[in-house]
Protein backbone atom coordinates (compact mmCIF):
# COMPACT_ATOMS: atom_id res chain seq x y z
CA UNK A 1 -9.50 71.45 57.44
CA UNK A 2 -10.25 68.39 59.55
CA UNK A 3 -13.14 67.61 57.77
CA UNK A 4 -11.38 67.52 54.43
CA UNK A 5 -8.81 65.55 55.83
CA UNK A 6 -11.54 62.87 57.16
CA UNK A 7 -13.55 62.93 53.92
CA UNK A 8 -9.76 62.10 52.06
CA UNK A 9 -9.44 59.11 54.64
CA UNK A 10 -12.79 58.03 54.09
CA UNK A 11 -12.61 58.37 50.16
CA UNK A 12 -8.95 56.63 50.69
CA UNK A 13 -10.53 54.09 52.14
CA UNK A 14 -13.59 53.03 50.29
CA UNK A 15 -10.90 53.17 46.90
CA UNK A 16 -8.59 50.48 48.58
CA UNK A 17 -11.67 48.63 49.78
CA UNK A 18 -13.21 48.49 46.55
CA UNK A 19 -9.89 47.91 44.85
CA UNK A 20 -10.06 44.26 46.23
CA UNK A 21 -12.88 42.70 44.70
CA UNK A 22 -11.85 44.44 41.33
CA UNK A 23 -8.82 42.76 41.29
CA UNK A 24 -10.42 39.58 41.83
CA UNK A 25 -12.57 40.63 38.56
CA UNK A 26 -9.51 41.12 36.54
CA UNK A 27 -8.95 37.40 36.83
CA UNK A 28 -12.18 36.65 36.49
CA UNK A 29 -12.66 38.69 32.87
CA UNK A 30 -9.11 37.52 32.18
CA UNK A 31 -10.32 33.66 32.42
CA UNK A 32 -13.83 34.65 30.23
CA UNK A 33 -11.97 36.24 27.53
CA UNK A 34 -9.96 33.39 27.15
CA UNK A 35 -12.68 31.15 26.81
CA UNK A 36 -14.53 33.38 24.22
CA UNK A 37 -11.08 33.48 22.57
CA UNK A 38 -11.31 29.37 22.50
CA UNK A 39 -14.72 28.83 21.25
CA UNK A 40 -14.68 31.45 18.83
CA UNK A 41 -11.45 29.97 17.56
CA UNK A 42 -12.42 26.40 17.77
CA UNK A 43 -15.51 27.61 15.34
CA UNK A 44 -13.62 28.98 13.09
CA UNK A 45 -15.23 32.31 13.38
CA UNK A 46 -12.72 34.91 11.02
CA UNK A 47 -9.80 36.33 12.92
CA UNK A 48 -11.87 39.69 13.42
CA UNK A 49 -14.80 38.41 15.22
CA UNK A 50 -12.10 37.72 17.83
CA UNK A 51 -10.03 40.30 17.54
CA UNK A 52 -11.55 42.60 20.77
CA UNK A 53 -10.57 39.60 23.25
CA UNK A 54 -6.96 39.73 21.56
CA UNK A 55 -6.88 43.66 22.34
CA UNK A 56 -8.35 43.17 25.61
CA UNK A 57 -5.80 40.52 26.88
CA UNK A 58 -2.64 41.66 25.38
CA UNK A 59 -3.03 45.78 26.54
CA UNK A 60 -4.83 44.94 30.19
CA UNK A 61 -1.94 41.71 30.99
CA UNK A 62 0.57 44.19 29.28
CA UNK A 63 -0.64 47.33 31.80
CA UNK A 64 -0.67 44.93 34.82
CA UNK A 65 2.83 43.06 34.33
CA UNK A 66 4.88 46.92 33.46
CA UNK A 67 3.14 48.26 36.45
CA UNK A 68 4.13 45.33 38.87
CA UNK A 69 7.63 45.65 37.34
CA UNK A 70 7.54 49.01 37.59
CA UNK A 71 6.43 48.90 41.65
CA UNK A 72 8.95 46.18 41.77
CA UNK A 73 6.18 43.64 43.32
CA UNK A 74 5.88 41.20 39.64
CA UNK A 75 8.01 38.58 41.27
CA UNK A 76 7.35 38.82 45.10
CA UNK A 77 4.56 35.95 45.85
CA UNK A 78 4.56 37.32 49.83
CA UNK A 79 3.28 40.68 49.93
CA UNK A 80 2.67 43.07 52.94
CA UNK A 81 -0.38 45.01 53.31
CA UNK A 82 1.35 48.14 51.52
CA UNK A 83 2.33 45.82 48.92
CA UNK A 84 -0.96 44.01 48.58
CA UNK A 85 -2.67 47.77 48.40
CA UNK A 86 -0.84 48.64 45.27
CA UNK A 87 -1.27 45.13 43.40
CA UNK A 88 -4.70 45.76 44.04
CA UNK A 89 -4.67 49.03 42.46
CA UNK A 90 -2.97 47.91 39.64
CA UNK A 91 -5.35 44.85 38.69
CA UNK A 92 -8.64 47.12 39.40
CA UNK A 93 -7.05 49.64 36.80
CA UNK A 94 -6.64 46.90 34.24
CA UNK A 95 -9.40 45.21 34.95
CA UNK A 96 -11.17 48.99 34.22
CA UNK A 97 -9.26 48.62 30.98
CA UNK A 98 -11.05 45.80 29.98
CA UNK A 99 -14.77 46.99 30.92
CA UNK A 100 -14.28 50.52 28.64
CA UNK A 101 -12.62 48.38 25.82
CA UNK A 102 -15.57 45.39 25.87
CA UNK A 103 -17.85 48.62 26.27
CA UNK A 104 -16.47 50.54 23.32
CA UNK A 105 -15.52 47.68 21.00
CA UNK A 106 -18.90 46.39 21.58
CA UNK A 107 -19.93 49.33 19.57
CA UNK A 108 -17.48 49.14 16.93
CA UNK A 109 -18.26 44.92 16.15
CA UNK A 110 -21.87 45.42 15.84
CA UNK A 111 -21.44 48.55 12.94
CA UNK A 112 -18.80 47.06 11.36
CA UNK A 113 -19.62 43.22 11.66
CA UNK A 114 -23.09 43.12 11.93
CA UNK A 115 -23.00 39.71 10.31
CA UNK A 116 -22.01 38.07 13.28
CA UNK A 117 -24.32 40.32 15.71
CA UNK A 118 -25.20 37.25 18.05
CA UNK A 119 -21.67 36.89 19.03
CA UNK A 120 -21.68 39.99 20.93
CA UNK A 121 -23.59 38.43 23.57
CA UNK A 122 -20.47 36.99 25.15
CA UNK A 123 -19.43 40.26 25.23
CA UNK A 124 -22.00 40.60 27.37
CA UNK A 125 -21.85 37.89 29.46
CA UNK A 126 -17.88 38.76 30.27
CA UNK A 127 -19.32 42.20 31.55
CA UNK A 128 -22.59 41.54 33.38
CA UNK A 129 -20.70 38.50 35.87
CA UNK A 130 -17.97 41.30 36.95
CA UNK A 131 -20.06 44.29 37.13
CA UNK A 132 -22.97 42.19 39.22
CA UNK A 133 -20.21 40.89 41.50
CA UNK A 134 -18.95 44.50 42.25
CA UNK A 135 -22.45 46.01 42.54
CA UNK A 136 -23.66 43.16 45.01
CA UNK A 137 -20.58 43.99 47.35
CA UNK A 138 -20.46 47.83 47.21
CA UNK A 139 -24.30 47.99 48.03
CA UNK A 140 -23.49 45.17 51.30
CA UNK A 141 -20.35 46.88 52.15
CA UNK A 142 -21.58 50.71 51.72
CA UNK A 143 -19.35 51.67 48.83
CA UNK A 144 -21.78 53.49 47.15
CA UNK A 145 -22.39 56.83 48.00
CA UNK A 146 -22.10 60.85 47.48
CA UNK A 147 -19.37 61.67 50.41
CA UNK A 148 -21.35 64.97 51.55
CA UNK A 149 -23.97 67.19 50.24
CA UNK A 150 -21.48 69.78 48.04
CA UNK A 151 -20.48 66.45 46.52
CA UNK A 152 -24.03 64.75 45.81
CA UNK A 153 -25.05 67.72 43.96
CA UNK A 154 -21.40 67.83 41.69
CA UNK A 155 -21.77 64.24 41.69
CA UNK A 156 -25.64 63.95 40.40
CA UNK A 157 -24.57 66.65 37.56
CA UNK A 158 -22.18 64.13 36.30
CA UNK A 159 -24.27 61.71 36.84
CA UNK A 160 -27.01 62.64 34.76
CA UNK A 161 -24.74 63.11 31.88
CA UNK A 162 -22.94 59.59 31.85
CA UNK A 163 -26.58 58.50 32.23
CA UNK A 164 -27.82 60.09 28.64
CA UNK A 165 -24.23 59.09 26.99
CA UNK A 166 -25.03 55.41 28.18
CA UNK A 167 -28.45 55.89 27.25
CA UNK A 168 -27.02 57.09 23.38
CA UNK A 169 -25.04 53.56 23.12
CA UNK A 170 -27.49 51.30 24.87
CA UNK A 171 -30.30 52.93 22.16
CA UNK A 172 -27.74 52.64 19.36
CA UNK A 173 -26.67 48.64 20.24
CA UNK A 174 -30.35 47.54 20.99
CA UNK A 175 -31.74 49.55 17.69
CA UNK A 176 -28.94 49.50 14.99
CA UNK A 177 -30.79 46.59 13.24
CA UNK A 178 -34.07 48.73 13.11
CA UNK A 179 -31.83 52.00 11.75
CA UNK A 180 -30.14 49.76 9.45
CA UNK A 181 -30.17 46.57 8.05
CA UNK A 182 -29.99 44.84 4.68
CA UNK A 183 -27.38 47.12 3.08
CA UNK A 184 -30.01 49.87 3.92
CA UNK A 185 -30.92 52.95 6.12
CA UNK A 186 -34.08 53.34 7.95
CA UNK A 187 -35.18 56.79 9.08
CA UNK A 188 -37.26 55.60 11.36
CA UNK A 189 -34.66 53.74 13.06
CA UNK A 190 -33.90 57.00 14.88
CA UNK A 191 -36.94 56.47 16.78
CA UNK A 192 -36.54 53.35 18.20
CA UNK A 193 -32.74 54.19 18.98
CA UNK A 194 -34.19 57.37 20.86
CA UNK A 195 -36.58 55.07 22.46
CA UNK A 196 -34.89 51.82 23.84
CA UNK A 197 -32.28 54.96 25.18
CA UNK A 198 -34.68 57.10 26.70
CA UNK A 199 -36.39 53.82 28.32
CA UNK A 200 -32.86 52.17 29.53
CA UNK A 201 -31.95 55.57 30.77
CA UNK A 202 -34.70 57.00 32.89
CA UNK A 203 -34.69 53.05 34.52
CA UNK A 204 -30.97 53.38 34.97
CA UNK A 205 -31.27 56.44 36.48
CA UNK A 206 -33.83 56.33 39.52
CA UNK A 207 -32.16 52.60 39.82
CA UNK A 208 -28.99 53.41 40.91
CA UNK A 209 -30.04 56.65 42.77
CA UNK A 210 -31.95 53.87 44.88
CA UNK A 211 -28.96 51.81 45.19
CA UNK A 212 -26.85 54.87 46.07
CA UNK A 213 -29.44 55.41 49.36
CA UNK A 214 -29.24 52.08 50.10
CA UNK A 215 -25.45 52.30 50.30
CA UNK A 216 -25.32 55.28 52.06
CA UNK A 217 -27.92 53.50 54.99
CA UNK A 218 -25.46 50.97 55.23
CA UNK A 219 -22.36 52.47 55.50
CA UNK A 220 -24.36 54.60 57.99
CA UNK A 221 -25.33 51.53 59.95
CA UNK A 222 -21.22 50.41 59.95
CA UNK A 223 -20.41 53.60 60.91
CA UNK A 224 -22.49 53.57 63.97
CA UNK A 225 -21.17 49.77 65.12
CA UNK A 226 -17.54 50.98 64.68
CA UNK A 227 -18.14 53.85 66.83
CA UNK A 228 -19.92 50.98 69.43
CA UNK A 229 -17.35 48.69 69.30
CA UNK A 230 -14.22 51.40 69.86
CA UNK A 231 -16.29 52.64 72.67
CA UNK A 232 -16.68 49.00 74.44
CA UNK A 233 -12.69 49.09 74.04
């Protein structure tokens, strides 16, 4: 019982730890898709080249503002720590909303407007700065990790299948112009779809389990100096 009850406090606390710098990211993907919103406008790109930042803007600022409103906090500039804890939860949520819609719509622009491919790599950009950020702190501050053996082997499981779904899109983004271009389908396309997936994937993979140890040492190591400094006390 008590070691459920720690492994909920610790798992409590790594969410609202990790919550902060994710609601600093919503701001941050907030500002970027309003700049790829401005230069795609001010070059006159057709209204559906720009239509994923649109999506992206209106549904995340319209999740954030109902659920302030809702947690009656939208108007209160001086927050307590309780308060400050669920405005942080909020913002990390839509700030999620944006990474899964820039992932998915990704997708979706270069099938269906594969003439203006090249723009997707501001996509890109808007995603890599906020997910770097994140991964930099949760590897310094010990975020990353399995919680206890029962859990590393659930959690690998699940793992490993996220890892060959990503693997399917990152394939399928990379090599849709070799399975199709020019009004035509390439069988051979498969291939290099299967390929660039299986490559990203099995690199992916062992990378992050690395980064997962490396998390777990340090939170190990912070572990240890609380336990110092509450015995100096």
């Amino acid at each position: 019982m008590f070691g459920k009850k720690a492994e909920r406090i610790h798992d409590e606390r790594i969410e609202k730890e990790s919550n902060k710098p994710a609601a600093m990211m919503f701001y941050v993907t907030t500002v970027l898709l309003v700049i790829c919103l401005g230069v795609k406008v001010v070059w006159q790109v057709p209204v559906q080249v720009y239509a994923l930042e649109i999506a992206c803007l209106v549904i995340s600022l319209t999740y954030a503002i109902a659920n302030k409103a809702r947690n009656g906090i939208l108007w209160i500039k001086e927050k307590d720590e309780v308060l400050v804890t669920i405005n942080n939860k909020i913002l990390a949520k839509a700030y999620m909303i944006d990474f899964w819609m820039l992932v998915a719509g990704e997708l979706v622009f270069i099938v269906v407007l594969k003439d203006y491919f090249w723009w997707v790599g501001m996509y890109l950009f808007t995603l890599l700065v906020p997910a770097l950020v994140i991964s930099i702190l949760s590897l310094k501050k010990g975020w990353l990790g399995w919680g206890s053996k029962k859990q590393e082997k659930t959690g690998i499981k699940e793992f490993r299948k996220r890892v060959v779904i990503g693997s399917l899109f990152f394939g399928l983004f990379v090599g849709f112009p070799y399975l199709y271009s020019n009004g035509t389908f390439h069988p051979e396309g498969i291939l290099w779809v299967l390929g660039l997936g299986a490559g990203w994937g099995v690199m992916f993979y062992f990378l992050m389990l690395g980064f997962i140890k490396v998390s777990e040492k340090k939170a190990d190591e912070i572990a240890k100096e609380a336990e110092v400094d509450d015995s100096e006390e």
